[in-house]
Each structure stands twice: as structure tokens, then as C-alpha cells.
PDB file of N, CA and C in Angstrom:
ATOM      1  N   UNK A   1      17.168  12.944  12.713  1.00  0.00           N
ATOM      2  CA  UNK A   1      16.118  11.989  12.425  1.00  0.00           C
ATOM      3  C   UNK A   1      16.606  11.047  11.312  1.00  0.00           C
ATOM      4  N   UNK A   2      16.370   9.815  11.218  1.00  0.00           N
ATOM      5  CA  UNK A   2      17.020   8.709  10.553  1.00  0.00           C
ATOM      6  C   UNK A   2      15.720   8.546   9.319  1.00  0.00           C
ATOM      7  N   UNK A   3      16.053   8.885   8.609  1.00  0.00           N
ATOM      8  CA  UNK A   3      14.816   9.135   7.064  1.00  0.00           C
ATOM      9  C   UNK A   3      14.327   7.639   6.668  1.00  0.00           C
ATOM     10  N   UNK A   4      14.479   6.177   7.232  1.00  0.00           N
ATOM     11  CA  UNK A   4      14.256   5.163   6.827  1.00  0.00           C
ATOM     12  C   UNK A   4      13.098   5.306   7.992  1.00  0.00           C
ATOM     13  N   UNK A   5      13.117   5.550   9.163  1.00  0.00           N
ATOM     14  CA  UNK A   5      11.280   5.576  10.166  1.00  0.00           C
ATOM     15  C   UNK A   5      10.355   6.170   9.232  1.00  0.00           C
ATOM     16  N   UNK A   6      11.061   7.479   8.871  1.00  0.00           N
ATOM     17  CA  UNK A   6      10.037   8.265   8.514  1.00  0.00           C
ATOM     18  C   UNK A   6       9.412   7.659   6.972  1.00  0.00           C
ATOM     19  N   UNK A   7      10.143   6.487   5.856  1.00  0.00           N
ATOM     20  CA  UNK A   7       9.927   6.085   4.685  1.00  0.00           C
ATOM     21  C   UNK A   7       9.219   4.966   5.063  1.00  0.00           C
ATOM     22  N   UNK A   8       9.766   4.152   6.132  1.00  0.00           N
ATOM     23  CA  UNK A   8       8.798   3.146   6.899  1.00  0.00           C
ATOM     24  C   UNK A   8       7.279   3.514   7.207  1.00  0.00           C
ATOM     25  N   UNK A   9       7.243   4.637   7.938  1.00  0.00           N
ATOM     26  CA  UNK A   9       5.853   5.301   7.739  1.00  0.00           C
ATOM     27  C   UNK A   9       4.948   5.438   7.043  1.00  0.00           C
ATOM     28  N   UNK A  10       6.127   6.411   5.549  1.00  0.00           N
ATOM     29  CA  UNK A  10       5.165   6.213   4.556  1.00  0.00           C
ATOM     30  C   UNK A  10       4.887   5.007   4.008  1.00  0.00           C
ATOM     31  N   UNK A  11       5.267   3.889   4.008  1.00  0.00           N
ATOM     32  CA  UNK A  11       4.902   3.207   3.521  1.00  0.00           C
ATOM     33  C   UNK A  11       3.788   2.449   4.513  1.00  0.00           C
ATOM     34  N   UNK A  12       3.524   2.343   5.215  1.00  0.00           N
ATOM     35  CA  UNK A  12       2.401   2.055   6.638  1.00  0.00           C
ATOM     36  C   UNK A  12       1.119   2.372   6.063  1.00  0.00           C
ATOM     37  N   UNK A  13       1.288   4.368   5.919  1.00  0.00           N
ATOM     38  CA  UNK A  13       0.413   4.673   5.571  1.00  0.00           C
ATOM     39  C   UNK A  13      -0.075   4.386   4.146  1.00  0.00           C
ATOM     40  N   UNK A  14       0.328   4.082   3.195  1.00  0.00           N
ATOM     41  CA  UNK A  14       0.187   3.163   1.944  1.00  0.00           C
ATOM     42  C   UNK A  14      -0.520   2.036   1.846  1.00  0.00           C
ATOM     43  N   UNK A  15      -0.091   0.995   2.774  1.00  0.00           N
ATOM     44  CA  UNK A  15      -0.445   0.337   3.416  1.00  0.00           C
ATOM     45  C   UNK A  15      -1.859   0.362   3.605  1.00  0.00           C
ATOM     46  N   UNK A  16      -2.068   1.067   4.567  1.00  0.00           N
ATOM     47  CA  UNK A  16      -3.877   1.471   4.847  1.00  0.00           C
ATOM     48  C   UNK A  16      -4.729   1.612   3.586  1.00  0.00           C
ATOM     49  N   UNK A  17      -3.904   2.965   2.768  1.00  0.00           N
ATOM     50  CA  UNK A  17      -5.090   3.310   1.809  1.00  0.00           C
ATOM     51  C   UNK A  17      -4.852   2.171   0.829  1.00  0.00           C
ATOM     52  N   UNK A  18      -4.150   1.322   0.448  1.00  0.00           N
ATOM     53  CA  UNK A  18      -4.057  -0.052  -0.525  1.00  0.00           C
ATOM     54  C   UNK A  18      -5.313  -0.780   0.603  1.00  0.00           C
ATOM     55  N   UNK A  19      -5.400  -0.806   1.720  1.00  0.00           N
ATOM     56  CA  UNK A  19      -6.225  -1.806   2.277  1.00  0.00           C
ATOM     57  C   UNK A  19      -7.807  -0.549   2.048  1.00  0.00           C
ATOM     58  N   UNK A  20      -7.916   0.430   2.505  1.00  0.00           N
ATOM     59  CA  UNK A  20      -9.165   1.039   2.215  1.00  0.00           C
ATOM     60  C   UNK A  20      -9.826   0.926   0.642  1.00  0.00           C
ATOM     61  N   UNK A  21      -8.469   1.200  -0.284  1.00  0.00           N
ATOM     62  CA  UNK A  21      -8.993   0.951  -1.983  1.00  0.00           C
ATOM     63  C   UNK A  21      -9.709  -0.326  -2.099  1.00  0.00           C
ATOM     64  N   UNK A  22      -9.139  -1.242  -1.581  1.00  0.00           N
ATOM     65  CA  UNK A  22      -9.651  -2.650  -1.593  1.00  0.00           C
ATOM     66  C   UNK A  22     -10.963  -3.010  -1.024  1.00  0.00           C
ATOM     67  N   UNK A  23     -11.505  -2.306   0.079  1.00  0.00           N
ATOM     68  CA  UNK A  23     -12.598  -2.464   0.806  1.00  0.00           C
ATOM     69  C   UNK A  23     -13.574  -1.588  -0.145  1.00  0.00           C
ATOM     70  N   UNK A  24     -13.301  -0.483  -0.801  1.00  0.00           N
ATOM     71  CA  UNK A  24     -14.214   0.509  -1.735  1.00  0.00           C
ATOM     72  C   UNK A  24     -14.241  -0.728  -2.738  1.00  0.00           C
ATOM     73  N   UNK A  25     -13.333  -1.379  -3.319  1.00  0.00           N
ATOM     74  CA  UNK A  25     -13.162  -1.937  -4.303  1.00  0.00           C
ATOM     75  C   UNK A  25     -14.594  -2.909  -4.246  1.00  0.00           C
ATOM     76  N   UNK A  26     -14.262  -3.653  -3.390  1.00  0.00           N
ATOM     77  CA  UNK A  26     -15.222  -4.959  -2.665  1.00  0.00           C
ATOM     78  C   UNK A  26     -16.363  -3.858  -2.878  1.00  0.00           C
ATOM     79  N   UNK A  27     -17.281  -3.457  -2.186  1.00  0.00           N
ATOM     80  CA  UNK A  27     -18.260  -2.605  -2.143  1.00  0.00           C
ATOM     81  C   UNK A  27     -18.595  -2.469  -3.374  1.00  0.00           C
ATOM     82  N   UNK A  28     -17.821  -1.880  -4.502  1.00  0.00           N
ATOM     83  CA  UNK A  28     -18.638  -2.083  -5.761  1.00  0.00           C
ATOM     84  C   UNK A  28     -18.374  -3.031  -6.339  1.00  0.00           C
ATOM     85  N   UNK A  29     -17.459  -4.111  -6.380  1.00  0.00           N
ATOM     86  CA  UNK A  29     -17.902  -5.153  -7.129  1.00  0.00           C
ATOM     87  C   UNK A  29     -18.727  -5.765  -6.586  1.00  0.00           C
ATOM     88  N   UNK A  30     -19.158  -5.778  -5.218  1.00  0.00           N
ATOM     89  CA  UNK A  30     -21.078  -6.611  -4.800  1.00  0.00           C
ATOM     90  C   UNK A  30     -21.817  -5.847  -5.328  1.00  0.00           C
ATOM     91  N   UNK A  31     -21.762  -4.618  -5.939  1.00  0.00           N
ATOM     92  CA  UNK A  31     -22.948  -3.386  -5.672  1.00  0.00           C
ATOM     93  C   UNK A  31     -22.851  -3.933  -7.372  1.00  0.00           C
ATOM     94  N   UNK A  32     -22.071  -3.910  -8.401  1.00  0.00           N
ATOM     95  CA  UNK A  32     -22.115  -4.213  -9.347  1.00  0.00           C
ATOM     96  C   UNK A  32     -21.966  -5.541 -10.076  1.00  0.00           C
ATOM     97  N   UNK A  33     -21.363  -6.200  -9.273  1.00  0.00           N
ATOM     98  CA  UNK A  33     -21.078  -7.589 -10.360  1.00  0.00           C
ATOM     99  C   UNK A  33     -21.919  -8.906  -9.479  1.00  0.00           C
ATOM    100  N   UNK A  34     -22.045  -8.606  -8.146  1.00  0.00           N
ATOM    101  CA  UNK A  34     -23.007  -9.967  -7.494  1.00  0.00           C
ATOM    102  C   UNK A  34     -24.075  -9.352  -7.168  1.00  0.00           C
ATOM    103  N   UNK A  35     -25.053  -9.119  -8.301  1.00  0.00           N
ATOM    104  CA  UNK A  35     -26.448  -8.722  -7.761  1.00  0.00           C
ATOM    105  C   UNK A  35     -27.437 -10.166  -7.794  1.00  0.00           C
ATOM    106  N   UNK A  36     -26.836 -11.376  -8.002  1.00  0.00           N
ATOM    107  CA  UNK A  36     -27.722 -12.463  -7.281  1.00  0.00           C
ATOM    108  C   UNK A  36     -27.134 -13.030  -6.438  1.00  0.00           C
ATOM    109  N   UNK A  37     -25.637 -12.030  -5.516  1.00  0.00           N
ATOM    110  CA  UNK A  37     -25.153 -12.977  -4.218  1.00  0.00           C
ATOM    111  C   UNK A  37     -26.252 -12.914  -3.529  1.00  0.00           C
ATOM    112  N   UNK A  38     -27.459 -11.932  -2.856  1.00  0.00           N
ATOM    113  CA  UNK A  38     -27.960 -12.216  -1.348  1.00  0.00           C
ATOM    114  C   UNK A  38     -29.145 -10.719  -2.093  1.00  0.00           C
ATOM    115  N   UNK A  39     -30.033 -10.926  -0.879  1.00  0.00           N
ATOM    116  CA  UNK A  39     -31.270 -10.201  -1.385  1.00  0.00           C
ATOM    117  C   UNK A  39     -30.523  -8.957  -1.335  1.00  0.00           C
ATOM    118  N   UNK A  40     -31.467  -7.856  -2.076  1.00  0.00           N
ATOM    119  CA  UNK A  40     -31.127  -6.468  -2.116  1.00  0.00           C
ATOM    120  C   UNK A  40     -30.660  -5.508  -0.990  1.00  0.00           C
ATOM    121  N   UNK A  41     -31.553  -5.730  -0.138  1.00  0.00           N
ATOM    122  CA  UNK A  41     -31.483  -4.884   1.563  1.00  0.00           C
ATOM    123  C   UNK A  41     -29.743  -5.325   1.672  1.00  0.00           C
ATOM    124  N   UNK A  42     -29.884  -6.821   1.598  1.00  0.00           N
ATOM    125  CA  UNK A  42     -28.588  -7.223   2.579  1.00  0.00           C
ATOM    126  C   UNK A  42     -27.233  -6.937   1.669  1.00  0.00           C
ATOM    127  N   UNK A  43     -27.425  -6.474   0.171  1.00  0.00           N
ATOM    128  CA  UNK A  43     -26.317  -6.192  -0.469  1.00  0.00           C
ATOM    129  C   UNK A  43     -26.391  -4.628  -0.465  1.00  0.00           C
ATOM    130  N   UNK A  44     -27.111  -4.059  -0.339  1.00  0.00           N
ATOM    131  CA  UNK A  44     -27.302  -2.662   0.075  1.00  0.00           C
ATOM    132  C   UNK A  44     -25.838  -2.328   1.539  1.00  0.00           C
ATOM    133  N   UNK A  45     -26.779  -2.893   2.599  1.00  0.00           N
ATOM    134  CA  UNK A  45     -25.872  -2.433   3.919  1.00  0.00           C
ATOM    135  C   UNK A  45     -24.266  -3.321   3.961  1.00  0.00           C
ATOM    136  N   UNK A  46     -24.168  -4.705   2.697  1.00  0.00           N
ATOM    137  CA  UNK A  46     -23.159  -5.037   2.814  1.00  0.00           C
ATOM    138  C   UNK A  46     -21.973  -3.434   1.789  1.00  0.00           C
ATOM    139  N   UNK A  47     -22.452  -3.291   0.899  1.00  0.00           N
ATOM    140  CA  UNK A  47     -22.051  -2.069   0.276  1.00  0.00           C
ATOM    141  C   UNK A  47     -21.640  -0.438   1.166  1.00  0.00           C
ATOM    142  N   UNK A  48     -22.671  -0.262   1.560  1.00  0.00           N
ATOM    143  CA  UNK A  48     -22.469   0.891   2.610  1.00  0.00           C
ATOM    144  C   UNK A  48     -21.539   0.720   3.685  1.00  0.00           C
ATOM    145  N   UNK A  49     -21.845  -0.825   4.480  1.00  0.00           N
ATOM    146  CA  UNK A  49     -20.599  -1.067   5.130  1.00  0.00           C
ATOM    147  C   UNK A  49     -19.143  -0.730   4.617  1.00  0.00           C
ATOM    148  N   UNK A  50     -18.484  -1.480   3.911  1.00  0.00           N
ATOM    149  CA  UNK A  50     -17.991  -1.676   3.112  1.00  0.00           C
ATOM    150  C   UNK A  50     -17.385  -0.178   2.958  1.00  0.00           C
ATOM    151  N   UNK A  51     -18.048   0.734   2.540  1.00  0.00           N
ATOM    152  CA  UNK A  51     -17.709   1.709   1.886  1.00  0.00           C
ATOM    153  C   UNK A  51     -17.206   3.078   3.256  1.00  0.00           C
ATOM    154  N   UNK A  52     -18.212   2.725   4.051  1.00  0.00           N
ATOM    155  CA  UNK A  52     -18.107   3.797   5.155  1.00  0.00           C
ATOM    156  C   UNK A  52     -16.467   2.966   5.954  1.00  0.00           C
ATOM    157  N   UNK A  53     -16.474   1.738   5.815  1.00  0.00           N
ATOM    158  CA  UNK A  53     -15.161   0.836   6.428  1.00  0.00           C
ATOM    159  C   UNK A  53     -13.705   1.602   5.256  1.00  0.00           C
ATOM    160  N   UNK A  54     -14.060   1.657   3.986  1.00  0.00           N
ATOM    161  CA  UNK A  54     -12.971   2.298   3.333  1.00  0.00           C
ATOM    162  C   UNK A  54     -12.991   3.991   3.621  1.00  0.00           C
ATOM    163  N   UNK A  55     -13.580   4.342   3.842  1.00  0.00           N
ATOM    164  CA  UNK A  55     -13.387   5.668   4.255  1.00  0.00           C
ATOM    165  C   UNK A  55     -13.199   6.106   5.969  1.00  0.00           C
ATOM    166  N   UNK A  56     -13.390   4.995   6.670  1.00  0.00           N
ATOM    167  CA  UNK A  56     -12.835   5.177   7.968  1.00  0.00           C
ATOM    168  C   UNK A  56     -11.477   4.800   7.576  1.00  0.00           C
ATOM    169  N   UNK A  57     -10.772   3.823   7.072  1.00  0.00           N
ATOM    170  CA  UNK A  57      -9.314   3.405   6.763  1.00  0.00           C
ATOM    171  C   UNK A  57      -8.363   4.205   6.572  1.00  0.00           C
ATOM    172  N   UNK A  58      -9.179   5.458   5.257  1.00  0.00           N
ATOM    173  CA  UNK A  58      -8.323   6.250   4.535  1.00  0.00           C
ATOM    174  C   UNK A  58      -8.059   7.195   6.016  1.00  0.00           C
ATOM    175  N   UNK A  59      -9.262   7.870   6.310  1.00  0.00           N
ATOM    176  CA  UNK A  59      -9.234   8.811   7.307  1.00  0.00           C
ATOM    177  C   UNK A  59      -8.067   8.491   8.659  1.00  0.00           C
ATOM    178  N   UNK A  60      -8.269   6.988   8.927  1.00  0.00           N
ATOM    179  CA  UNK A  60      -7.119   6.520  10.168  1.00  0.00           C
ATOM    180  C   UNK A  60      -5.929   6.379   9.814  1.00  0.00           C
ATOM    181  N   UNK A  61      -5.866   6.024   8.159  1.00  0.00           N
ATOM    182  CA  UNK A  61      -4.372   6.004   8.329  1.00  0.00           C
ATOM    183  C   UNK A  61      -3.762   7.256   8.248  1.00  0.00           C
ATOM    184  N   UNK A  62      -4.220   8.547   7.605  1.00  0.00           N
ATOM    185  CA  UNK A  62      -3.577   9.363   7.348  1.00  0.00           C
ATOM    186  C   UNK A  62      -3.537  10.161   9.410  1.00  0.00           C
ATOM    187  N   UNK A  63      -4.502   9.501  10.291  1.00  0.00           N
ATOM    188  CA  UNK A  63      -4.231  10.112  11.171  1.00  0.00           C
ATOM    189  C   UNK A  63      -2.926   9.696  11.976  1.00  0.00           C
ATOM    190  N   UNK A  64      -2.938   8.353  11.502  1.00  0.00           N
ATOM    191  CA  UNK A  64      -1.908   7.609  11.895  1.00  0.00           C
ATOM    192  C   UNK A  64      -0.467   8.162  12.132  1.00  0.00           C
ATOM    193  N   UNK A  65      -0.392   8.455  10.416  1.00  0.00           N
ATOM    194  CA  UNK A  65       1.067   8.862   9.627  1.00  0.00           C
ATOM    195  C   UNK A  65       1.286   9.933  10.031  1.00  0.00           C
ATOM    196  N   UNK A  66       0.408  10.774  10.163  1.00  0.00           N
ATOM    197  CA  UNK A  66       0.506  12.330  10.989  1.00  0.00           C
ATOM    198  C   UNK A  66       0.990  11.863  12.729  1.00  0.00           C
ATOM    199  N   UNK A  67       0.422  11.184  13.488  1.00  0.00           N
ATOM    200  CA  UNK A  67       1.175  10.999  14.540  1.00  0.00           C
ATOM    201  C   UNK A  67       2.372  10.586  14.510  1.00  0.00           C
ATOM    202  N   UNK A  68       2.646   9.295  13.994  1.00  0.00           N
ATOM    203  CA  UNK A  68       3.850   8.206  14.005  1.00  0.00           C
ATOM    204  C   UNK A  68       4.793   9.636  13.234  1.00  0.00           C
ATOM    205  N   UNK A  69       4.461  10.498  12.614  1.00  0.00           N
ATOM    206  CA  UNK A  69       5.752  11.688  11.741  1.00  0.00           C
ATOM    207  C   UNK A  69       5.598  12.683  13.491  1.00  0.00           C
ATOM    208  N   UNK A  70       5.012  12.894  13.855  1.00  0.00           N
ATOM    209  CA  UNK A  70       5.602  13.602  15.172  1.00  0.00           C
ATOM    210  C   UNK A  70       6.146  12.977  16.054  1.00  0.00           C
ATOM    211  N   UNK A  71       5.669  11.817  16.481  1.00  0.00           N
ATOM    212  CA  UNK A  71       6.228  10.957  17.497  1.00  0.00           C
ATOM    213  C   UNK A  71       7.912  10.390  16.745  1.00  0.00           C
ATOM    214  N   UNK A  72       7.994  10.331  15.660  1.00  0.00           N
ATOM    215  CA  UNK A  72       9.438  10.039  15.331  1.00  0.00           C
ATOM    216  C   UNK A  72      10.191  11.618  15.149  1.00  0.00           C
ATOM    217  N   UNK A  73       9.503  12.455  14.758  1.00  0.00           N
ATOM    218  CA  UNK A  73      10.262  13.857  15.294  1.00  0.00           C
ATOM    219  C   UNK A  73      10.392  13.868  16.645  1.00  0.00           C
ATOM    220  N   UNK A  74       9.900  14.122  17.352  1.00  0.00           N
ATOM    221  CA  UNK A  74       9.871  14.007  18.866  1.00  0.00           C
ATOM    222  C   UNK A  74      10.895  12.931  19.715  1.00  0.00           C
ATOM    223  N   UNK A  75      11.415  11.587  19.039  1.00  0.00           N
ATOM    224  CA  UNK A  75      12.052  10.472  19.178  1.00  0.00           C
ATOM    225  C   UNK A  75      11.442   9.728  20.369  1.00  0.00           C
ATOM    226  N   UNK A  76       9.972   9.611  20.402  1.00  0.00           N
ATOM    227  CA  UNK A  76       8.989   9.325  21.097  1.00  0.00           C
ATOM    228  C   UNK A  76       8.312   7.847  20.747  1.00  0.00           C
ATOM    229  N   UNK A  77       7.142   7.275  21.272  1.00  0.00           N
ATOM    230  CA  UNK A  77       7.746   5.494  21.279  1.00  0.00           C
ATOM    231  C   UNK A  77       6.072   5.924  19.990  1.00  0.00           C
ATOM    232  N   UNK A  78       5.741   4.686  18.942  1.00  0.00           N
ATOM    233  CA  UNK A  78       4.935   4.816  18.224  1.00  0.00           C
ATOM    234  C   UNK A  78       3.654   4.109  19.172  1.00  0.00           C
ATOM    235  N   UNK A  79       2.076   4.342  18.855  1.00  0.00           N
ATOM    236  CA  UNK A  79       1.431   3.676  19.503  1.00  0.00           C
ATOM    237  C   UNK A  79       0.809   2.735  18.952  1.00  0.00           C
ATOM    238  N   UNK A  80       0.229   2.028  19.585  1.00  0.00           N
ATOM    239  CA  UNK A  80      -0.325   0.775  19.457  1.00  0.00           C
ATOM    240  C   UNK A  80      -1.538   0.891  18.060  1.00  0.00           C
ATOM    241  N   UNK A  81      -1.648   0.371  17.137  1.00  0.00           N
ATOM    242  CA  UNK A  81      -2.612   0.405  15.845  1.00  0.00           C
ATOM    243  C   UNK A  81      -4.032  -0.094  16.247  1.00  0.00           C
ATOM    244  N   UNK A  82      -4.601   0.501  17.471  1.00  0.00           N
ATOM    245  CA  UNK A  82      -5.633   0.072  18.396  1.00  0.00           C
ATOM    246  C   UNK A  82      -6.687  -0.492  16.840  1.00  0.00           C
ATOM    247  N   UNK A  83      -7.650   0.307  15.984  1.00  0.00           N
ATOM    248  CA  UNK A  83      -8.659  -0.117  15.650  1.00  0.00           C
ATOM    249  C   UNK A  83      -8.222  -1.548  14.548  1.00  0.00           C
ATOM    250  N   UNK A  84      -7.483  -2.353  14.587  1.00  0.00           N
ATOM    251  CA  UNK A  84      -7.027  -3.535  13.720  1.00  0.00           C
ATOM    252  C   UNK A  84      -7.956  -4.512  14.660  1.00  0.00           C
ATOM    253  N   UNK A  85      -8.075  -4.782  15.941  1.00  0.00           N
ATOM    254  CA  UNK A  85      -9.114  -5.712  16.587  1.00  0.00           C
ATOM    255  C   UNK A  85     -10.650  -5.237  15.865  1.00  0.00           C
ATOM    256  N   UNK A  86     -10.914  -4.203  16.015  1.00  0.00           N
ATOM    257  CA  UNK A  86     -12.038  -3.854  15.241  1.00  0.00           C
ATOM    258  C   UNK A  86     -12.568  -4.562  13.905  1.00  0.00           C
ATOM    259  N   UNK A  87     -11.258  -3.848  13.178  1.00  0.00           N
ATOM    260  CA  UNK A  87     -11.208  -3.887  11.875  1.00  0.00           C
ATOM    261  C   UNK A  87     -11.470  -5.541  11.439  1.00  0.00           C
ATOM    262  N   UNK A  88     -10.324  -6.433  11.738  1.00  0.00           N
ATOM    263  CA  UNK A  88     -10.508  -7.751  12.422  1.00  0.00           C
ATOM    264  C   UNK A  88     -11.507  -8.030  12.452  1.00  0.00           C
ATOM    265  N   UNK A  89     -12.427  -8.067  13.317  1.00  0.00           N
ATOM    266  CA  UNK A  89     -13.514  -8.464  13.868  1.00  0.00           C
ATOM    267  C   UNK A  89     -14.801  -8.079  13.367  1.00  0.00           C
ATOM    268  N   UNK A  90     -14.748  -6.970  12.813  1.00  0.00           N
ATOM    269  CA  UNK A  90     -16.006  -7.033  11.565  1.00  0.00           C
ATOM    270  C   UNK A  90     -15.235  -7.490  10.292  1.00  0.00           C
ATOM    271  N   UNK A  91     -14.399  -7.465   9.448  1.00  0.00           N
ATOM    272  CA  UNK A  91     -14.423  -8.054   8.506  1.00  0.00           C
ATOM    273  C   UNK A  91     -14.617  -9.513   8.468  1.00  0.00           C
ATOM    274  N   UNK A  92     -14.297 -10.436   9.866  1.00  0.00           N
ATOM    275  CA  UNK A  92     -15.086 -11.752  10.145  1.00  0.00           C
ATOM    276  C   UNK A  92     -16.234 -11.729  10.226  1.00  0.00           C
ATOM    277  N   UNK A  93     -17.162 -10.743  10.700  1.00  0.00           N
ATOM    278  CA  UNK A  93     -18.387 -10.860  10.789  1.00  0.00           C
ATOM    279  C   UNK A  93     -19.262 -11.006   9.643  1.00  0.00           C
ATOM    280  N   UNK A  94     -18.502 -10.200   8.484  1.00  0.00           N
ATOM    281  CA  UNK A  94     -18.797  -9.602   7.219  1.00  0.00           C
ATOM    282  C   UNK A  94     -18.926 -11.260   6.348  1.00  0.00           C
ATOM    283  N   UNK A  95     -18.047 -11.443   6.475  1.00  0.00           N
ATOM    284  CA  UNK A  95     -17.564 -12.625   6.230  1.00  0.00           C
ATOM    285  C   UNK A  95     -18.314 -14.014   6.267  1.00  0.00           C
ATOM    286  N   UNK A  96     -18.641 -14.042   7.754  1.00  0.00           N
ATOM    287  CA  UNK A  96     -19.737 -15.033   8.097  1.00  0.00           C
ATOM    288  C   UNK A  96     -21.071 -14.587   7.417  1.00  0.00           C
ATOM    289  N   UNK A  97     -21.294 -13.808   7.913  1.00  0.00           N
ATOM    290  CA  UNK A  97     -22.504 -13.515   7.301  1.00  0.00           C
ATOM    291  C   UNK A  97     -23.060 -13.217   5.724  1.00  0.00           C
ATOM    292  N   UNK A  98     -21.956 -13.335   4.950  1.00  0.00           N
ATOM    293  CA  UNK A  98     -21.806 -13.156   3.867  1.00  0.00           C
ATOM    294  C   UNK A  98     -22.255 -14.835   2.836  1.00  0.00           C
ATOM    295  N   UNK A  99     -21.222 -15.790   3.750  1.00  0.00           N
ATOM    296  CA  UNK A  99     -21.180 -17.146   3.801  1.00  0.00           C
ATOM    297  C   UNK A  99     -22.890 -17.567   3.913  1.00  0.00           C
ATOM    298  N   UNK A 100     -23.118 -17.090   4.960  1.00  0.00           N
ATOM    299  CA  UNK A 100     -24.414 -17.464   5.789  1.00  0.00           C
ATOM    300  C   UNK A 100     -25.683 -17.352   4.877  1.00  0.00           C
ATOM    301  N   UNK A 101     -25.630 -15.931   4.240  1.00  0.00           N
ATOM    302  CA  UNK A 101     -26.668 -15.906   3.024  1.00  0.00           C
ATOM    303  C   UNK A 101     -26.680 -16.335   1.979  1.00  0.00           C
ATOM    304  N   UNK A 102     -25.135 -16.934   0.983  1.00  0.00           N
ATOM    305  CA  UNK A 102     -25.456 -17.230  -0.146  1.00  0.00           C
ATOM    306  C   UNK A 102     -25.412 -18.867   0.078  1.00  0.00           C
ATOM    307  N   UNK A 103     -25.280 -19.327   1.545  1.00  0.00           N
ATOM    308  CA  UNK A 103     -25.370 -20.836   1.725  1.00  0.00           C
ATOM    309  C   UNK A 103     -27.081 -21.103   1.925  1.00  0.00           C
ATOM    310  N   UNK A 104     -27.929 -20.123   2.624  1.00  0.00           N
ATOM    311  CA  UNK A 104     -29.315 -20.527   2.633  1.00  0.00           C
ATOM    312  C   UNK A 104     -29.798 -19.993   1.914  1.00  0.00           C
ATOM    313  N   UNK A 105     -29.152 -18.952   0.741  1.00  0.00           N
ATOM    314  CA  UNK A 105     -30.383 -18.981  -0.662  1.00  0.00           C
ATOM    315  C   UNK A 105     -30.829 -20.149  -1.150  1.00  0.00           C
TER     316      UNK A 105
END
């Protein structure tokens, strides 16, 4: 086994939890520092989002790194990082809608 896949990996999985810290991160700085971005409810579920999104991250990447370390033991092909369209696609949503409320306060 060639120890640069397997350091590549780790660093992948690094990767993720630097992107999950960041999404926890976000979550409390709305929960704490923009309490006049958008009414309460909507900084509430933007927070919880947010937070349940950093703890799905942590959880996928480490499932990740656990596959991609067998599949490179195995000398087997890596798979596709399916939930990034997801991921993608609500953090635009997040986004817009984020836009959307502190433009019609």
C-alpha cells in the first residue's frame, strides 16, 4: 500500500470536519452575535439547521475515511462523494433565504 492515498485520505477527512467546524461555527455566531439578522423562529431553525448539517458532516466524513482506508487496502476504486449535491444545494438554499429575510426586514 503506497502511504501517500492513505495521507491523502487523511487529509479529505480533515477536510470535512474543518468544513463541519465551520458550519457549528456559523450556527453560533447567528445564535450569538446576529440576534437582529431575522426574527427569532427563523434564527432558531437557521441554527439547528446549521448545527444538525455540522454533525451530519462530522459523522460522513469519518464514514467516508473508514471506507476510502478499506477500499485503498483492498486496491479497490474510491466512490463517488454522493451527499456534496445535497450539501450544495441546501447551503444555497440557506443562503437565499437568509438574503431574502434580512432584505425584507
Amino acid at each position: 500500500m503506497d502511504y501517500r492515498f492513505t495521507l491523502a485520505n487523511e487529509r479529505t477527512f480533515l477536510a470535512w470536519i474543518r468544513t463541519a467546524l465551520a458550519f457549528m461555527a456559523g450556527g453560533i455566531g447567528i445564535d450569538q452575535l446576529a440576534v437582529d439578522l431575522a426574527p427569532a423562529a427563523y434564527r432558531v431553525f437557521l441554527v439547528i439547521a446549521m448545527s444538525l448539517t455540522a454533525a451530519g458532516l462530522a459523522w460522513y466524513g469519518y464514514q467516508r475515511w473508514a471506507a476510502n482506508e478499506n477500499a485503498i487496502g483492498a486496491n479497490l476504486a474510491l466512490s463517488h462523494p454522493r451527499p456534496l449535491l445535497w450539501l450544495s444545494s441546501g447551503l444555497t438554499v440557506c443562503i437565499l433565504l437568509t438574503l431574502l429575510i434580512m432584505v425584507t426586514k
